[in-house]
N, C-alpha and C. Protein backbone atom coordinates (compact mmCIF):
# COMPACT_ATOMS: atom_id res chain seq x y z
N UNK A 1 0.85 -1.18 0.00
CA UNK A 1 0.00 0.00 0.00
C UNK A 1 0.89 1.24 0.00
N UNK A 2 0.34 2.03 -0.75
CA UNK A 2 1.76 3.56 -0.91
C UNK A 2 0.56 4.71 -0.68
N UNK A 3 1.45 5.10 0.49
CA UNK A 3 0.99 6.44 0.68
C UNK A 3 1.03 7.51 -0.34
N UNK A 4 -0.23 8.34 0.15
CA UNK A 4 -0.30 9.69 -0.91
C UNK A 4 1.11 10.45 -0.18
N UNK A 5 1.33 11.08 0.69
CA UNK A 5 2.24 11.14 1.18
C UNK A 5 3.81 11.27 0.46
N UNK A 6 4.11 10.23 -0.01
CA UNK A 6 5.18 10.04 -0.78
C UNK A 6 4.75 10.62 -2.06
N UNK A 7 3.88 10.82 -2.72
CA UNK A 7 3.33 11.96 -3.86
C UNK A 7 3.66 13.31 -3.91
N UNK A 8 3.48 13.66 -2.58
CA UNK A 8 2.98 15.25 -2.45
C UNK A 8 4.59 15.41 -1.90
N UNK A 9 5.36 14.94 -2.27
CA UNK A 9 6.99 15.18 -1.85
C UNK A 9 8.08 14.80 -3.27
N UNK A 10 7.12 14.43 -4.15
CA UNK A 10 7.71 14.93 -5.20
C UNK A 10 7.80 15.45 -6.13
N UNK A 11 7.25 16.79 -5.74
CA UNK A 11 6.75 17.75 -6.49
C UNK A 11 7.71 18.95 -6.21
N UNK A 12 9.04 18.75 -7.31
CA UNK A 12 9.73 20.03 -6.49
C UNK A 12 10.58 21.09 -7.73
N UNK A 13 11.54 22.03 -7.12
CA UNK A 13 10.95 22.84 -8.32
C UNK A 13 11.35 22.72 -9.90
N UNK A 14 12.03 21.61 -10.12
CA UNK A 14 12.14 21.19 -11.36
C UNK A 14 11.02 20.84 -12.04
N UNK A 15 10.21 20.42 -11.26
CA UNK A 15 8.77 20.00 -11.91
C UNK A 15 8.11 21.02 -12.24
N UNK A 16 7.35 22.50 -10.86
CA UNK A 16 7.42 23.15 -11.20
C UNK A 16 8.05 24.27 -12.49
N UNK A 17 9.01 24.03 -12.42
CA UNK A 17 9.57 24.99 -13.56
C UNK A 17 9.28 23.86 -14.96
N UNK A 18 9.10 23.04 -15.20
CA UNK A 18 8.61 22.32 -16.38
C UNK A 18 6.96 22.56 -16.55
N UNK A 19 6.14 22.49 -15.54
CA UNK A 19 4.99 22.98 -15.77
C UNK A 19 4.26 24.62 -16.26
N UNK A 20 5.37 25.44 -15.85
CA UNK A 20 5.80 26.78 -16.55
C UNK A 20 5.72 26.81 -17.71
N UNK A 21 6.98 26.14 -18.16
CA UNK A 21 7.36 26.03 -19.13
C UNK A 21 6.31 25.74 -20.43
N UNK A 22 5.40 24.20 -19.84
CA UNK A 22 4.74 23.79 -20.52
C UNK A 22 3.12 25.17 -20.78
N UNK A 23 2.47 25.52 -19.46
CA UNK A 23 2.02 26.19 -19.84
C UNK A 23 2.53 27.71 -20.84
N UNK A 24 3.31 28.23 -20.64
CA UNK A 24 3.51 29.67 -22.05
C UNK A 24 3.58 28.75 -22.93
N UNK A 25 4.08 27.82 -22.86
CA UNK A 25 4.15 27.00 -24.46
C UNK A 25 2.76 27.44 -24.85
N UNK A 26 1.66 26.72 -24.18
CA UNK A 26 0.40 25.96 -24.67
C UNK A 26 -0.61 27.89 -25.19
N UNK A 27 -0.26 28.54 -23.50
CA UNK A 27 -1.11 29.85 -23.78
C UNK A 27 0.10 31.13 -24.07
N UNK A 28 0.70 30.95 -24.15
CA UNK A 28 1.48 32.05 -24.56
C UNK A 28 2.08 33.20 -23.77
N UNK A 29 2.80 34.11 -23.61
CA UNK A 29 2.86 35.46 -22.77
C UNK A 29 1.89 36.02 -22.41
N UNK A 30 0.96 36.18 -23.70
CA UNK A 30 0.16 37.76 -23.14
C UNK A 30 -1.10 37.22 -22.67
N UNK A 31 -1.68 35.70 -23.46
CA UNK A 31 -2.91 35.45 -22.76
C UNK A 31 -2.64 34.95 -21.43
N UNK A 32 -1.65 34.25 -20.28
CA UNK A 32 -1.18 34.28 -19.36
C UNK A 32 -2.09 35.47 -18.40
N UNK A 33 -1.81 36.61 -18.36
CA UNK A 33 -2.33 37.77 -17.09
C UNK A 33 -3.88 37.54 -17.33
N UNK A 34 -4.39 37.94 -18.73
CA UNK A 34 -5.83 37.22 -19.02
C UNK A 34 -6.23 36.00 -17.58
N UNK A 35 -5.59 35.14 -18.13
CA UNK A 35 -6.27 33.63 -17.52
C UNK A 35 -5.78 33.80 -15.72
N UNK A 36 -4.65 34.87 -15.42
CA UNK A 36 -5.10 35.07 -13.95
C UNK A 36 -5.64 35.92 -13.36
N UNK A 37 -6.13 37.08 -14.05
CA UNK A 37 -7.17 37.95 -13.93
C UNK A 37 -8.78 37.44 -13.62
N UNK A 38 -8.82 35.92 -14.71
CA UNK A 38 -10.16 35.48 -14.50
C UNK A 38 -9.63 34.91 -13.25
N UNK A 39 -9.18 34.25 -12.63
CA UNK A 39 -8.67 33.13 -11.80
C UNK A 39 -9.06 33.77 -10.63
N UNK A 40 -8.63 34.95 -10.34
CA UNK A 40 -8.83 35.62 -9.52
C UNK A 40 -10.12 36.43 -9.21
N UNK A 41 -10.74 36.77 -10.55
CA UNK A 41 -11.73 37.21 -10.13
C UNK A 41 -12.98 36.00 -9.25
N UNK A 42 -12.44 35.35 -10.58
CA UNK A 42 -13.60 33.94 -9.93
C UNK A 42 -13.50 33.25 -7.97
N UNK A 43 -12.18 33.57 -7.90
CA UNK A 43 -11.87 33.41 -6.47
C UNK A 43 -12.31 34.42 -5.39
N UNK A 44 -12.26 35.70 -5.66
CA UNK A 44 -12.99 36.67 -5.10
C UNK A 44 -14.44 36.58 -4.87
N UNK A 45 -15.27 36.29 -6.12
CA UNK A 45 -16.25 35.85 -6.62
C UNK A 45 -17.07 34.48 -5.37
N UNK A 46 -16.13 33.61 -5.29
CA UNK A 46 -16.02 32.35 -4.78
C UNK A 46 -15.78 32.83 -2.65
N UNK A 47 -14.98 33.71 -2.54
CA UNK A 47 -15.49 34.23 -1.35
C UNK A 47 -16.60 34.85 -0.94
N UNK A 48 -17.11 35.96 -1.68
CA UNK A 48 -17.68 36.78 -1.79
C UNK A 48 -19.38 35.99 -1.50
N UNK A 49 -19.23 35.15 -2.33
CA UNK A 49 -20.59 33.95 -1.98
C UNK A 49 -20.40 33.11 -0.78
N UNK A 50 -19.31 32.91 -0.43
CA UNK A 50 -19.36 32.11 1.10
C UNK A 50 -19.80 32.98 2.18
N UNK A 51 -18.81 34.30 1.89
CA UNK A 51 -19.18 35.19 3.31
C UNK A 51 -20.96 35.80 3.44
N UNK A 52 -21.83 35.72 1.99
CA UNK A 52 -22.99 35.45 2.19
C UNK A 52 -23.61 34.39 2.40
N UNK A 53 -23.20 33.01 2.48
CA UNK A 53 -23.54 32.00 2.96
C UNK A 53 -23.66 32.19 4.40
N UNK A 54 -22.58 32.96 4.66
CA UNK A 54 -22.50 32.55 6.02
C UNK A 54 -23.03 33.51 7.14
N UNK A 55 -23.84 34.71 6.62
CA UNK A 55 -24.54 35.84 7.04
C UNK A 55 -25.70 35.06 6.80
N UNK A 56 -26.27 34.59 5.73
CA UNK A 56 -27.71 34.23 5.79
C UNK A 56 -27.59 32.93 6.99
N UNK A 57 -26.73 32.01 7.16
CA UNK A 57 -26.74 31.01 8.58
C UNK A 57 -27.14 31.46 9.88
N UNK A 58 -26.17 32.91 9.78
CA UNK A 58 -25.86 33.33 10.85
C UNK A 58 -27.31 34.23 11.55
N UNK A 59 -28.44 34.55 10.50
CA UNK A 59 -29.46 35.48 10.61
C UNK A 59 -30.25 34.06 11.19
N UNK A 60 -30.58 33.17 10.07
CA UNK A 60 -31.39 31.92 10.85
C UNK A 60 -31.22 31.14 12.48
């Protein structure tokens, strides 16, 4: 049986820097800030609905 454990330890920054790599390959320089602009908004977005989740709990 193999731990996840031993997974999440080999992830280091050679890999990283190949996954870089691979993404500008795929999206390029400039669409790059694009795709973390959405990323981020959607994450804001993605709080923004919890912390009303958690006002309407908090009223009930």
């Amino acid at each position: 049986m193999i731990s996840s454990s031993i997974f999440l330890g080999a992830i280091g920054p050679l890999q990283i820097a190949l996954i870089v790599i691979v993404v500008l390959l795929l999206f390029g320089g400039k669409k790059i800030p694009e795709l973390m602009r959405g990323l981020g908004s959607g994450i804001k977005e993605f709080k923004d609905a919890s912390k009303d989740e958690d006002k309407k709990e908090d009223k009930q």
